[in-house]
Protein backbone atom coordinates (compact mmCIF):
# COMPACT_ATOMS: atom_id res chain seq x y z
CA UNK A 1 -3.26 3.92 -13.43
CA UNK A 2 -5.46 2.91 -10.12
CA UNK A 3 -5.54 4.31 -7.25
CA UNK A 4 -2.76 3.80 -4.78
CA UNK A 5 -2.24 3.89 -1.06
CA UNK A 6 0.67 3.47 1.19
CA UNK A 7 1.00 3.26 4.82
CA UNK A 8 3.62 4.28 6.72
CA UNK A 9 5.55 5.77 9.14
CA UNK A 10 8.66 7.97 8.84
CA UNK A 11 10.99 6.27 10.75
CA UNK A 12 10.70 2.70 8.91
CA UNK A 13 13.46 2.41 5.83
CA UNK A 14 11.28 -0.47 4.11
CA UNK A 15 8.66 2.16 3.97
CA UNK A 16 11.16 4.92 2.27
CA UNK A 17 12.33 2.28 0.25
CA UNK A 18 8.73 1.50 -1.19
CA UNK A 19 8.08 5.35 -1.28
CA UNK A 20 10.95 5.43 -3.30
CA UNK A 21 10.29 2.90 -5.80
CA UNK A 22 6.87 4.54 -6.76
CA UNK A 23 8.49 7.78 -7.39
CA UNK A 24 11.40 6.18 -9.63
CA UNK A 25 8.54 4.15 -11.55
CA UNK A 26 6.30 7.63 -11.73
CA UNK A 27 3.71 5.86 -9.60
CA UNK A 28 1.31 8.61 -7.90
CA UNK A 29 0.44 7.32 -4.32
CA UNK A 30 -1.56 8.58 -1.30
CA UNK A 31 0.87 8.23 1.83
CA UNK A 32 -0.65 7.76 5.15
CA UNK A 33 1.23 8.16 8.44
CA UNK A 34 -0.27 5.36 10.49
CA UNK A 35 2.13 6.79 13.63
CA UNK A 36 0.08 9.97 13.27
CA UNK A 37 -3.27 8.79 11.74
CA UNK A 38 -5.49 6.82 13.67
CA UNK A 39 -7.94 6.14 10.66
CA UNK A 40 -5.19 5.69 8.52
CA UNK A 41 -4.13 2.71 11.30
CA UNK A 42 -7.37 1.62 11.64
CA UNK A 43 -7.98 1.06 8.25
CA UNK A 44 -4.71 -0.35 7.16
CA UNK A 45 -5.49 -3.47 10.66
CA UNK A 46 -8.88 -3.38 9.00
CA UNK A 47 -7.56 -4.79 4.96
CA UNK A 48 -5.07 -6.37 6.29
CA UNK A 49 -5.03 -7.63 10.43
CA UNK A 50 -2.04 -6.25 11.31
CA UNK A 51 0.54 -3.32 12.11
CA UNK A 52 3.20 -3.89 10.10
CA UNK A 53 4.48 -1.50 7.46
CA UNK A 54 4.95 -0.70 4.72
CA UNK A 55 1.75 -1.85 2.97
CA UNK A 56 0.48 -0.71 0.08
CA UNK A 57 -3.18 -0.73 -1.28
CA UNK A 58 -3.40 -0.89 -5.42
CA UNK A 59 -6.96 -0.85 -6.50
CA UNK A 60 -8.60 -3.78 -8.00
CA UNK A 61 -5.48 -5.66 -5.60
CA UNK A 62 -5.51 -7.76 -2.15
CA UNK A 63 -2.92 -5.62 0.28
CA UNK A 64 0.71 -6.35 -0.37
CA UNK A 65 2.28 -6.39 3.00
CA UNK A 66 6.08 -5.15 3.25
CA UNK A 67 8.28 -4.42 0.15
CA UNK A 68 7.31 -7.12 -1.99
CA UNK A 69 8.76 -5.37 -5.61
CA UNK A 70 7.74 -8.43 -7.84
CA UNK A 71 4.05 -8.03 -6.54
CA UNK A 72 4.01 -4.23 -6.66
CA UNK A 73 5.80 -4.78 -10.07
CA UNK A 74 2.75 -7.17 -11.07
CA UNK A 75 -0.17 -5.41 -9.55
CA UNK A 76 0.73 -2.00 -11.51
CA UNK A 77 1.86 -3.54 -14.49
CA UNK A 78 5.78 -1.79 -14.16
């Protein structure tokens, strides 16, 4: 399975949603709280030029921005 990142914040539902979706699919992920985390921000404007969230990082994978199953479904091979 490759390495996978999500970042997020606690108060966005899309995020929980995504969070939640991993864990039903037994998907190990690396959350970062970009409210909290200024490299964890940083990095997440730097892959993909922008603030919104949820977005999640698969390795070997261009950034999916938002809750986009179908690509997560894809990228991970679900």
């Amino acid at each position: 399975m490759p390495n996978v990142t999500v970042y997020s914040t606690p108060t966005c539902p899309w995020c929980h949603r995504l969070k939640d979706y991993l864990k039903k699919n037994n998907v190990e992920f690396e959350d970062k709280d970009v409210s909290m985390d200024d490299v964890a921000r940083d990095e997440m404007v730097e892959k993909t030029g922008q603030m919104g969230v949820p977005v999640i990082v698969i390795e070997g994978h261009d950034p999916i921005i938002g809750f986009d199953q179908e690509a997560i479904k894809d990228a991970l091979n679900l």
